[in-house]
C-alpha atoms as a PDB file:
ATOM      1  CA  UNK A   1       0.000   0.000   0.000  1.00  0.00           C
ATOM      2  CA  UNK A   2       1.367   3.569  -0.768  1.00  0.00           C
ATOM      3  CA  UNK A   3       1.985   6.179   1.855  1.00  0.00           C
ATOM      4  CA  UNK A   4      -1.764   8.065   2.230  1.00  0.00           C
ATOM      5  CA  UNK A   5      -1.656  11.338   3.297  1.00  0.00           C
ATOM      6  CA  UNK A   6      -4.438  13.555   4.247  1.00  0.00           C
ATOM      7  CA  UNK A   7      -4.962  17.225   5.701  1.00  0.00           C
ATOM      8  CA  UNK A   8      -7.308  17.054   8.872  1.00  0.00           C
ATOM      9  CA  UNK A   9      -8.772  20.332   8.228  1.00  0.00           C
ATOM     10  CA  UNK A  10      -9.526  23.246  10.712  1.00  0.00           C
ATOM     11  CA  UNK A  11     -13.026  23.236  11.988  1.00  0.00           C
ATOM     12  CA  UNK A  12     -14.435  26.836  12.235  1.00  0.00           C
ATOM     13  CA  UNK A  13     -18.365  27.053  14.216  1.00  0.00           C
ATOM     14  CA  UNK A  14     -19.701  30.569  12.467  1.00  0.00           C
ATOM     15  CA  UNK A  15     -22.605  30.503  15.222  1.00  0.00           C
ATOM     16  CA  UNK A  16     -23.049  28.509  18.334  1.00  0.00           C
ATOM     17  CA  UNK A  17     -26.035  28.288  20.346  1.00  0.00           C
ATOM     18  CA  UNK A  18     -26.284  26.201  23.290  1.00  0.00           C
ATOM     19  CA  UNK A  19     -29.803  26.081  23.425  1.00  0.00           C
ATOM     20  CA  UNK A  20     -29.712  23.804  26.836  1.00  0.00           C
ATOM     21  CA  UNK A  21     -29.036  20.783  28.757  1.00  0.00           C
ATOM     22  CA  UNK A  22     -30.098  17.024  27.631  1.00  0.00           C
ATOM     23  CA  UNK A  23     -31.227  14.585  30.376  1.00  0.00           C
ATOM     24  CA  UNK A  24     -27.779  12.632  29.497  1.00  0.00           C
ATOM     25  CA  UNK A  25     -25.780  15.882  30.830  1.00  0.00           C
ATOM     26  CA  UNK A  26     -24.859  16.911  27.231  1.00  0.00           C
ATOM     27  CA  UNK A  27     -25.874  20.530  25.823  1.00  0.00           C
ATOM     28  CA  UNK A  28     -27.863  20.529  23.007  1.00  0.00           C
ATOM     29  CA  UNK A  29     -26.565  22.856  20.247  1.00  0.00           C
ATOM     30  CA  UNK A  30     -26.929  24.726  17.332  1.00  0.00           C
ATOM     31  CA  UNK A  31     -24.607  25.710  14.796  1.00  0.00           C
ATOM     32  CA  UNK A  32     -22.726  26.185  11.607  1.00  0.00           C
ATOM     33  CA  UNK A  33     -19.588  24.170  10.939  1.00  0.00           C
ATOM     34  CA  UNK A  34     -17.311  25.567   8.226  1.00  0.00           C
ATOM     35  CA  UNK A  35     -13.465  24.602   7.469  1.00  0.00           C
ATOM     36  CA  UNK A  36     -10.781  26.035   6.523  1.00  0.00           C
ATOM     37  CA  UNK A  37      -8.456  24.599   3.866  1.00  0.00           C
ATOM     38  CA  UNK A  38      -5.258  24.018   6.545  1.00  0.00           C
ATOM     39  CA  UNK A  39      -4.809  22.214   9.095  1.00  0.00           C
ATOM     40  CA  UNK A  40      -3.033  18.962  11.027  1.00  0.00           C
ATOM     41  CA  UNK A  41      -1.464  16.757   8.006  1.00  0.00           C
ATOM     42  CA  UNK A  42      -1.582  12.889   8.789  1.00  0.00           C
ATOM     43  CA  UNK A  43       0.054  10.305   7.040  1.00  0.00           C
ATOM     44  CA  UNK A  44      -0.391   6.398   7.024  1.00  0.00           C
ATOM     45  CA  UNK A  45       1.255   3.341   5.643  1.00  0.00           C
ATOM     46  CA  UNK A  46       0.393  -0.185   6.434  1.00  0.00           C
ATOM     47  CA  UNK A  47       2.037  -2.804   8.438  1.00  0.00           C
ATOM     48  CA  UNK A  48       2.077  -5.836   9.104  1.00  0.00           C
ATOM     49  CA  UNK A  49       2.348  -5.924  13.001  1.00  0.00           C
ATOM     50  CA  UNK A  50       0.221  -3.128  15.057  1.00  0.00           C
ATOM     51  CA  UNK A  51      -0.624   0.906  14.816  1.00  0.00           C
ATOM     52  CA  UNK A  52       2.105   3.007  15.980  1.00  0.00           C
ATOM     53  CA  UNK A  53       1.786   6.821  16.028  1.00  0.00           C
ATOM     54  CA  UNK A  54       4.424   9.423  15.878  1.00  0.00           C
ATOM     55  CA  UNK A  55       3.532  13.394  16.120  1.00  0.00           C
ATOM     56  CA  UNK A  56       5.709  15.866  15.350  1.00  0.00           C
ATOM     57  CA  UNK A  57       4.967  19.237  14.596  1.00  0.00           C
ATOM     58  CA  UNK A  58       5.003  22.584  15.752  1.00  0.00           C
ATOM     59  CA  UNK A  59       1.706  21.726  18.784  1.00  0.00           C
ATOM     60  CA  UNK A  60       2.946  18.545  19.876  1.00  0.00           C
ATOM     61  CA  UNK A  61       3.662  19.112  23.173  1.00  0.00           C
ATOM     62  CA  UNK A  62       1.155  17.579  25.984  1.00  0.00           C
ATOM     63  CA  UNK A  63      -0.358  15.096  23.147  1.00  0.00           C
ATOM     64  CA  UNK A  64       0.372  11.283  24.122  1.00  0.00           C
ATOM     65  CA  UNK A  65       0.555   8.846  21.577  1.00  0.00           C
ATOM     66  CA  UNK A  66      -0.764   6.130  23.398  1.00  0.00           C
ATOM     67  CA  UNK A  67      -4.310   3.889  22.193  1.00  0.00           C
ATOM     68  CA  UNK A  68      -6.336   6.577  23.983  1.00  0.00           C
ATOM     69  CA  UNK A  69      -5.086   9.338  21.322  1.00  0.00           C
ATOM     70  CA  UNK A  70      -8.567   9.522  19.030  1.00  0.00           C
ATOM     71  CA  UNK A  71      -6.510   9.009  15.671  1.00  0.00           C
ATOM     72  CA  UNK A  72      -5.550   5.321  17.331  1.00  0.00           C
ATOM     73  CA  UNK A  73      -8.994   5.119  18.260  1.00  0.00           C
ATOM     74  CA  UNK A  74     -10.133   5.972  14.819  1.00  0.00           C
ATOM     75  CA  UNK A  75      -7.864   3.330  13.492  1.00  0.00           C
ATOM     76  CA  UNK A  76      -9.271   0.745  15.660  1.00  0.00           C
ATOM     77  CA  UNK A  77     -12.110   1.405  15.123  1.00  0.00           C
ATOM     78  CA  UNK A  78     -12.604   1.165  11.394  1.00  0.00           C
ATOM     79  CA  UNK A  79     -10.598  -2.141  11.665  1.00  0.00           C
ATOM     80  CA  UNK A  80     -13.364  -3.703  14.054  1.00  0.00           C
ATOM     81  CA  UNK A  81     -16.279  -2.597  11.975  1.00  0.00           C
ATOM     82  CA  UNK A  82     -13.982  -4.588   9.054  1.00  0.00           C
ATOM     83  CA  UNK A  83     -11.979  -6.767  10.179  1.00  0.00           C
ATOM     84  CA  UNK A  84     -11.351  -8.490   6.735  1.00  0.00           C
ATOM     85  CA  UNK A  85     -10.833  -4.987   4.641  1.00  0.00           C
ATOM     86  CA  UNK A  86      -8.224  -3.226   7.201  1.00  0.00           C
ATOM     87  CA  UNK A  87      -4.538  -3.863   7.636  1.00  0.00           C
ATOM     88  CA  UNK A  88      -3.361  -5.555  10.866  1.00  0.00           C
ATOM     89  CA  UNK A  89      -1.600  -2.129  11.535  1.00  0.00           C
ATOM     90  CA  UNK A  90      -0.628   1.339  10.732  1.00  0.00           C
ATOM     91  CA  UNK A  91       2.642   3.273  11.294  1.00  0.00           C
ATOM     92  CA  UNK A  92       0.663   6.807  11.267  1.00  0.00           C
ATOM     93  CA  UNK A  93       2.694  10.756  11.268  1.00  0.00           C
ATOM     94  CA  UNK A  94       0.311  13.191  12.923  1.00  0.00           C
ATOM     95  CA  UNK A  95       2.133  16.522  12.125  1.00  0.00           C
ATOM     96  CA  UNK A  96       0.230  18.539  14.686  1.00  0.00           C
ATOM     97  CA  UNK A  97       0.326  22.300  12.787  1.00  0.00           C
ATOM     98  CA  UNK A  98      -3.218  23.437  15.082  1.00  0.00           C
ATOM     99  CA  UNK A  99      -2.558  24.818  18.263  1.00  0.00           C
ATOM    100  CA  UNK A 100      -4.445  22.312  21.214  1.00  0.00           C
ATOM    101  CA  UNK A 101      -7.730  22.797  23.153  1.00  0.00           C
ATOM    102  CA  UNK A 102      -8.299  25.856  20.409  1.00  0.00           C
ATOM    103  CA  UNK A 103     -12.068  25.265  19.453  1.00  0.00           C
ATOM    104  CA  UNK A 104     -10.758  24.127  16.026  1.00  0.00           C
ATOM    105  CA  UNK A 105     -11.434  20.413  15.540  1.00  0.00           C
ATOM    106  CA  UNK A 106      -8.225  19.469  17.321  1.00  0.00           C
ATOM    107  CA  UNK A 107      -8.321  15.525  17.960  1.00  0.00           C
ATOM    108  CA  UNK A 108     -11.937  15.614  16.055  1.00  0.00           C
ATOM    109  CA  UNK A 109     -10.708  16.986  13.061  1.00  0.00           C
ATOM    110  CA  UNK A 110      -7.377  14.550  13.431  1.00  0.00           C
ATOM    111  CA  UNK A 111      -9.612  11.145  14.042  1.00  0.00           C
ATOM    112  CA  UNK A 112     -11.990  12.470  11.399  1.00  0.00           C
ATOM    113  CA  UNK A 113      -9.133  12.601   8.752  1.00  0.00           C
ATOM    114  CA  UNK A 114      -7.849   9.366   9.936  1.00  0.00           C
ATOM    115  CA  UNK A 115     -11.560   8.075   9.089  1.00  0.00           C
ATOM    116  CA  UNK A 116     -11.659   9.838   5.601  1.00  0.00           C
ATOM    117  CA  UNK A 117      -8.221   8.693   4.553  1.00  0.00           C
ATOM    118  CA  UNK A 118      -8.367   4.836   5.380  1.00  0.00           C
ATOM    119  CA  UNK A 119     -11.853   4.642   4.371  1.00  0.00           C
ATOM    120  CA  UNK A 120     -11.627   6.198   1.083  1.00  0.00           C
ATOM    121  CA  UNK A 121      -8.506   3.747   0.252  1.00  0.00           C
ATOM    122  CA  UNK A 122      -9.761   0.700   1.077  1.00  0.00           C
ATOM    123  CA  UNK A 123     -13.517   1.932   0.193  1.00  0.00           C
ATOM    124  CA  UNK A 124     -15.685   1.870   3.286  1.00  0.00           C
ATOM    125  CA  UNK A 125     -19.135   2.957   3.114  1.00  0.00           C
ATOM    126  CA  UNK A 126     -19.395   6.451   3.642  1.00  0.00           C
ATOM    127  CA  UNK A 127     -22.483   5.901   5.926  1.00  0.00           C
ATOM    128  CA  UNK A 128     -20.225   3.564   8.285  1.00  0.00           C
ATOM    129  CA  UNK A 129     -17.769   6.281   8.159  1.00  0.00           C
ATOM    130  CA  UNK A 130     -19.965   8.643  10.333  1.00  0.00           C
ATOM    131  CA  UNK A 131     -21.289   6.084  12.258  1.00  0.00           C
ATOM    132  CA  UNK A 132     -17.755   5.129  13.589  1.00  0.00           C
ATOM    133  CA  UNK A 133     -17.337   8.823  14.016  1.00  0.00           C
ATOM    134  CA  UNK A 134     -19.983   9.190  15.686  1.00  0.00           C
ATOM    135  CA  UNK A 135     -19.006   7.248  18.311  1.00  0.00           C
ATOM    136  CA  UNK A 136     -16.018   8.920  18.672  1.00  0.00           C
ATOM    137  CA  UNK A 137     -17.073  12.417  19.127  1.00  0.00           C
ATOM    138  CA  UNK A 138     -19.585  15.098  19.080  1.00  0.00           C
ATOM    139  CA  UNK A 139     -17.455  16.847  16.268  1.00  0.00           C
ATOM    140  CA  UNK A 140     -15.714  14.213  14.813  1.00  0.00           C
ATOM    141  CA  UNK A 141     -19.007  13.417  12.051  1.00  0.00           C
ATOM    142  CA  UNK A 142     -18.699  17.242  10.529  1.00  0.00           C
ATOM    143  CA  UNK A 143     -15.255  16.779  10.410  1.00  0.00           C
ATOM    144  CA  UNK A 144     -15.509  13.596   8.247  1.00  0.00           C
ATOM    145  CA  UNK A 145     -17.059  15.438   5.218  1.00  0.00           C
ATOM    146  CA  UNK A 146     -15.467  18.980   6.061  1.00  0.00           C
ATOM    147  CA  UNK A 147     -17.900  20.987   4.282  1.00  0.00           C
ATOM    148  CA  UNK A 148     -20.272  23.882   5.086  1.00  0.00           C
ATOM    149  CA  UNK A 149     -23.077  22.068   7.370  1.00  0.00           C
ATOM    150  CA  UNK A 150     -25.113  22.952  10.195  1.00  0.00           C
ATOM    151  CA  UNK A 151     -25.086  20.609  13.383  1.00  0.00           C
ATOM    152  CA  UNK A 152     -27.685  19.659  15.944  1.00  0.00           C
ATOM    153  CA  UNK A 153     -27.807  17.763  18.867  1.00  0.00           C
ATOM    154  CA  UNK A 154     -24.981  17.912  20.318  1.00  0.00           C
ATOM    155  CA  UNK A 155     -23.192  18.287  16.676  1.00  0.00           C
ATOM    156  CA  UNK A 156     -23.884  15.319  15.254  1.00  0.00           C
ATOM    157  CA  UNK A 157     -27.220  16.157  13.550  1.00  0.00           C
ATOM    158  CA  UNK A 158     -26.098  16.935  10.466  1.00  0.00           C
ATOM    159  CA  UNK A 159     -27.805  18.749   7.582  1.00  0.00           C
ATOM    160  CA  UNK A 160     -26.312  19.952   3.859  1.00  0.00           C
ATOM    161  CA  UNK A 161     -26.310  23.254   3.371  1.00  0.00           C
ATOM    162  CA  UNK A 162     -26.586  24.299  -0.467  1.00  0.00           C
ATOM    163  CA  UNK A 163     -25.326  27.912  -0.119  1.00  0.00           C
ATOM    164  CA  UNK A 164     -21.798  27.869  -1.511  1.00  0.00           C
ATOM    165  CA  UNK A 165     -21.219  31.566  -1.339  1.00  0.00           C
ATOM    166  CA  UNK A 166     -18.451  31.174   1.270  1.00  0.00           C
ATOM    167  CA  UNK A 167     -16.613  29.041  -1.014  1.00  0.00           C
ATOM    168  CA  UNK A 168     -12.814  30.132  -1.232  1.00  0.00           C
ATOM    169  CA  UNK A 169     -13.428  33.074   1.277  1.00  0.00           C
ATOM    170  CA  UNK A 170     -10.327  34.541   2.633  1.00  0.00           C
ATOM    171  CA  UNK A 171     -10.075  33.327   6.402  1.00  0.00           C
ATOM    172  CA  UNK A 172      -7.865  34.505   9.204  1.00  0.00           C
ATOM    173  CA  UNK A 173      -7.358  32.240  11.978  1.00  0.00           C
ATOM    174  CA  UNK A 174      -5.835  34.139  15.241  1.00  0.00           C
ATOM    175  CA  UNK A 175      -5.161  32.431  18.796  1.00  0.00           C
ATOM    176  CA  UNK A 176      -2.972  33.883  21.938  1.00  0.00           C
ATOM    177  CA  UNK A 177      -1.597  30.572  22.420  1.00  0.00           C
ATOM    178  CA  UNK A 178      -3.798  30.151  25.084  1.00  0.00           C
ATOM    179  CA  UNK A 179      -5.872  26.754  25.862  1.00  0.00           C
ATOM    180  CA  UNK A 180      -9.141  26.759  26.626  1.00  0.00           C
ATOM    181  CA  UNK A 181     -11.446  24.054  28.634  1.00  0.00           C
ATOM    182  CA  UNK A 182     -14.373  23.108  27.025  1.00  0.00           C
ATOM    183  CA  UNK A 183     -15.736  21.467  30.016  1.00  0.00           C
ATOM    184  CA  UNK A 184     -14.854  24.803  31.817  1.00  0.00           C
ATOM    185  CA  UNK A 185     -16.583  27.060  29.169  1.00  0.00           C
ATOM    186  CA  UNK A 186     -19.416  24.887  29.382  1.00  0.00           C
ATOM    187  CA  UNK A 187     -19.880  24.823  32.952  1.00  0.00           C
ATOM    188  CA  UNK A 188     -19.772  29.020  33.405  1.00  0.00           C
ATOM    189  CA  UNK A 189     -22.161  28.967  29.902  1.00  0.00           C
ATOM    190  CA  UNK A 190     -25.367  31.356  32.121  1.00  0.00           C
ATOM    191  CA  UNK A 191     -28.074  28.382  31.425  1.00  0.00           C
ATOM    192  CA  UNK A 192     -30.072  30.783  29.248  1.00  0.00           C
ATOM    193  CA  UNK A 193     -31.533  29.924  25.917  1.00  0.00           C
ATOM    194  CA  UNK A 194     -31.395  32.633  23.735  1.00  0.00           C
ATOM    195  CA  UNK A 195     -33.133  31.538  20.801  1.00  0.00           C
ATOM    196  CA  UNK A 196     -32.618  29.397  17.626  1.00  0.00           C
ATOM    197  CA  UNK A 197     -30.261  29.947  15.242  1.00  0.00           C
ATOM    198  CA  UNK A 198     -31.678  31.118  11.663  1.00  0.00           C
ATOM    199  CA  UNK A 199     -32.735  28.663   9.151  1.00  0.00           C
ATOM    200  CA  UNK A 200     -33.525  30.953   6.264  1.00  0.00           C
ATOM    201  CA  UNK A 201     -31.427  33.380   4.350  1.00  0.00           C
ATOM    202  CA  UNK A 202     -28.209  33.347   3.536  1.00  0.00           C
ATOM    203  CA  UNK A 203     -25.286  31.126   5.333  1.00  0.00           C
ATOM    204  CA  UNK A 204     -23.189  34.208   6.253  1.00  0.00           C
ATOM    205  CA  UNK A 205     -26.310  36.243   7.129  1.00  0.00           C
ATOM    206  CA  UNK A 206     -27.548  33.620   9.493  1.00  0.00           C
ATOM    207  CA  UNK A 207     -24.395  33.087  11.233  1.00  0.00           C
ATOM    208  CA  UNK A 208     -23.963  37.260  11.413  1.00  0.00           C
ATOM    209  CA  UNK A 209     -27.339  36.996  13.108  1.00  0.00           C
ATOM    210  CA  UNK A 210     -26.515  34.353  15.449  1.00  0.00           C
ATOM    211  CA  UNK A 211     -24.116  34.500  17.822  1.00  0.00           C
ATOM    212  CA  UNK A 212     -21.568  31.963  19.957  1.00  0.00           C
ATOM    213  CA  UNK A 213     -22.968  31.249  23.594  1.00  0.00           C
ATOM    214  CA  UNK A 214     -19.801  30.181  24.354  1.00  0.00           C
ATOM    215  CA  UNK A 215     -17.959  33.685  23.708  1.00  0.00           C
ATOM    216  CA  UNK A 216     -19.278  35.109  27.110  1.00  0.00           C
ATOM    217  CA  UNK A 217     -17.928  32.686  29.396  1.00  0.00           C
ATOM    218  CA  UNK A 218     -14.584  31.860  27.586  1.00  0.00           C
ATOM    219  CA  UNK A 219     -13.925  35.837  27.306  1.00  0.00           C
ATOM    220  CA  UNK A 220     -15.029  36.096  31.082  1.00  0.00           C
ATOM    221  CA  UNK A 221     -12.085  33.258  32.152  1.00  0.00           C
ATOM    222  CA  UNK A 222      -9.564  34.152  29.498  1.00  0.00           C
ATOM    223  CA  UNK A 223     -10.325  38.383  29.020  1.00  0.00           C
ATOM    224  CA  UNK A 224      -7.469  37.705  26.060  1.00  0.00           C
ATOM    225  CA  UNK A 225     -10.018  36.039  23.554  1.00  0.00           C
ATOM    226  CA  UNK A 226     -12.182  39.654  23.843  1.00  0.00           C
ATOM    227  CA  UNK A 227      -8.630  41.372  22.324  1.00  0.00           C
ATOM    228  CA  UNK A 228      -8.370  39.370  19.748  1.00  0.00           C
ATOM    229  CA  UNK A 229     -11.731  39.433  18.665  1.00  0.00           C
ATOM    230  CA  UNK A 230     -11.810  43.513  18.833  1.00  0.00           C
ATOM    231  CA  UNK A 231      -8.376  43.494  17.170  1.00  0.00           C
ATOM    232  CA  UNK A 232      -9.456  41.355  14.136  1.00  0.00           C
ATOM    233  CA  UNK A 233     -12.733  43.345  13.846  1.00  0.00           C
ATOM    234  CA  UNK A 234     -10.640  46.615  13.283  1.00  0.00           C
ATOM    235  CA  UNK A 235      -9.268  45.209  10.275  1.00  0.00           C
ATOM    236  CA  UNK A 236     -10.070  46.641   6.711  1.00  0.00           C
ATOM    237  CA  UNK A 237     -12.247  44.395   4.512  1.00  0.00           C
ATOM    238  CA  UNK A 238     -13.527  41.984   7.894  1.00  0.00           C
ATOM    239  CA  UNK A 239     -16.619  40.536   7.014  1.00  0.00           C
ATOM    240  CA  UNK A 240     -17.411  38.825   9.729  1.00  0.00           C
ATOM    241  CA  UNK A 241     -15.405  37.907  13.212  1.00  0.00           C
ATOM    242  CA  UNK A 242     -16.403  35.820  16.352  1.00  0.00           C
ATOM    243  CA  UNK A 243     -14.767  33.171  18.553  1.00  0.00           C
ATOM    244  CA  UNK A 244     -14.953  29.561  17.501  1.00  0.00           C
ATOM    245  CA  UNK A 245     -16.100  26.722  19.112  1.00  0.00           C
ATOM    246  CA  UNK A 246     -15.376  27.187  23.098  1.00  0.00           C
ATOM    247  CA  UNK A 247     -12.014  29.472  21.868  1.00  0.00           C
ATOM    248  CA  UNK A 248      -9.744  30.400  22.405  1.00  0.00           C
ATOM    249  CA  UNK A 249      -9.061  30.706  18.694  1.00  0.00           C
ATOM    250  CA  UNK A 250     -11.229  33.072  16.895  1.00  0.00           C
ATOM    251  CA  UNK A 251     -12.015  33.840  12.794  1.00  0.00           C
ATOM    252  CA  UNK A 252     -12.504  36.657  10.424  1.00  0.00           C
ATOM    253  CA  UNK A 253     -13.730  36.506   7.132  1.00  0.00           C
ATOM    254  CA  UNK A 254     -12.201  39.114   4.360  1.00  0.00           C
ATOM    255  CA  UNK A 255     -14.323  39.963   1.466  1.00  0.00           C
ATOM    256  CA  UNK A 256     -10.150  40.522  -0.880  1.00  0.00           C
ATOM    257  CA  UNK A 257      -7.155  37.937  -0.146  1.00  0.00           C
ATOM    258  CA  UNK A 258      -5.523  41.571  -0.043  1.00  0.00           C
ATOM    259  CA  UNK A 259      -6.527  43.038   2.629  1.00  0.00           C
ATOM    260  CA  UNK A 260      -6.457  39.498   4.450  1.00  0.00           C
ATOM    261  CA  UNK A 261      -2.588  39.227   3.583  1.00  0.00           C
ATOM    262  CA  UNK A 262      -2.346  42.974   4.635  1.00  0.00           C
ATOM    263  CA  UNK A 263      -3.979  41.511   8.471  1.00  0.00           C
ATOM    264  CA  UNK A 264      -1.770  38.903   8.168  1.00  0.00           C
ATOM    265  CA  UNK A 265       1.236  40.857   8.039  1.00  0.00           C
ATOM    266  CA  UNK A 266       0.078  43.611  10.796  1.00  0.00           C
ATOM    267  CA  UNK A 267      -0.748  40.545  13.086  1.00  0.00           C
ATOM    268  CA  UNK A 268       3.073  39.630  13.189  1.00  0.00           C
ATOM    269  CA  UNK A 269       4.241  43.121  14.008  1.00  0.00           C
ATOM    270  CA  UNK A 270       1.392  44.086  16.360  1.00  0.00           C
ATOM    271  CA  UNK A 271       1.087  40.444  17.967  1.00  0.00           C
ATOM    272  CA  UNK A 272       4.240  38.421  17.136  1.00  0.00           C
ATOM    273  CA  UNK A 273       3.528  36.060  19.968  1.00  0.00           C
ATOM    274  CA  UNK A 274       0.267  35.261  19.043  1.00  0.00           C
ATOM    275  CA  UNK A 275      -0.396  32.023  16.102  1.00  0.00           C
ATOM    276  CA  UNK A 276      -2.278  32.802  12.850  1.00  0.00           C
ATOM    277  CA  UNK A 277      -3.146  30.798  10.256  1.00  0.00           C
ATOM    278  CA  UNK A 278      -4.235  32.564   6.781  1.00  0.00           C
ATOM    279  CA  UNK A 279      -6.368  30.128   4.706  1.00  0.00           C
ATOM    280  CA  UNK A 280      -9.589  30.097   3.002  1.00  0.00           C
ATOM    281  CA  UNK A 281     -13.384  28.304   3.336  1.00  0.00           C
ATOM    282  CA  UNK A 282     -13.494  24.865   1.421  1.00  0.00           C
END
């Protein structure tokens, strides 16, 4: 088998609403997964004794690569669902290029791509795909398919969505190389439903009407994710800017790749110690 390789691609939630809490302690949620075109890179070749996983990378620090890492899990996984199709083992590169605990995808994103690559090779169903992920994660089914989609549940509702204006959008992706808790943000979320997120419309008008529950409480903990929001909403040609996911990363959108490149740039003199990613929207 040839060396696969595969990018696990940033996740980026445009809106967020917790709307409250499920009998099985989970929040149910609504909101709008997009991805960026970057992210962790993976790479896979078979074996023919057990899965061993290296990282390397820029993020690696405080990521074990034990069985409990979800990419191993991912890989076991598939190979119990078919045992006859999968390779008795992988020796798998997880070059980790997304900062950790960032409210990108992170280990969803990674296990996700690890799902997408050794399925599509040895031709899984697609359907099995997202069961397996599933099971893995509340994130880890959007990630599979990495496309515009909006998420239920607790994310893994999934529904299309046909508007492909945000196609190729110029994205900057900012965090202070800080780590946030999702458990944390979750547990100082106020317990107040604001309302549903907007079904009709445009993509990018229903996420500017929305909002990200989660914003409040991570900015209250970490007052950091507030300057980086503000600062990225001063730019010229922003679109659109909010925190993702439970942070502390956060997004804009740029209407010209110029004046993106032109943020870009300032970010590294005004903010040299904070990580940026410049991309755009698959």
């Amino acid at each position: 088998m040839p060396k696969l390789t595969e990018i696990a691609y940033a996740k980026i939630n445009l809106a967020l609403h917790v709307r409250g809490k499920m009998p099985n302690g989970y929040h149910a949620l609504e909101t709008i997964f997009a991805f960026a075109k970057d992210g962790d890179i993976l790479q896979a070749e078979a074996n023919d004794t057990e899965d061993n996983l290296t990282i390397t990378g820029p993020f690696l620090e405080g990521l074990e690569a034990n069985k409990d890492n979800l990419v191993l899990r991912a890989v076991t996984a598939l190979r119990q669902a078919c045992p006859n199709k999968i390779p008795a083992g992988f020796s798998i590169i997880l070059d980790k290029r997304l900062p950790v605990a960032a409210g990108i995808g992170g280990g969803s994103a990674d296990a996700a791509a690890m799902l997408r690559m050794i399925g599509q090779h040895y031709q899984i169903p697609h359907e099995l795909l997202l069961s397996l992920a599933n099971s893995l994660g509340a994130d880890v089914p959007a990630c599979v398919d990495s496309c515009l989609v909006r998420g239920e549940g607790v994310g893994e509702k999934l529904t299309q969505i046909g508007d492909r204006s945000l196609e190729e959008k110029p994205l900057l992706l900012v965090n202070p190389r800080v780590s946030c808790s999702t458990p944390m943000i979750f547990k100082n979320w106020d317990g107040i439903d604001r309302g549903a997120l907007d079904s009709d419309g445009s993509i990018l008008g229903a996420a500017r009407s929305g909002r990200n529950d989660l914003e409040p409480p991570a900015r209250k903990i970490l007052p950091i994710i507030g300057e980086v929001v503000e600062w990225l909403q001063q730019q010229k040609g922003v679109s659109f800017s909010r925190m993702s996911g439970s942070g502390a990363t956060c997004f804009a959108l740029f209407n010209e790749i110029e004046d993106r490149d032109t943020a870009y740039k300032k970010l590294n003199i005004d903010h040299p110690e904070w990580w940026a990613l410049s991309s755009l929207l698959r």
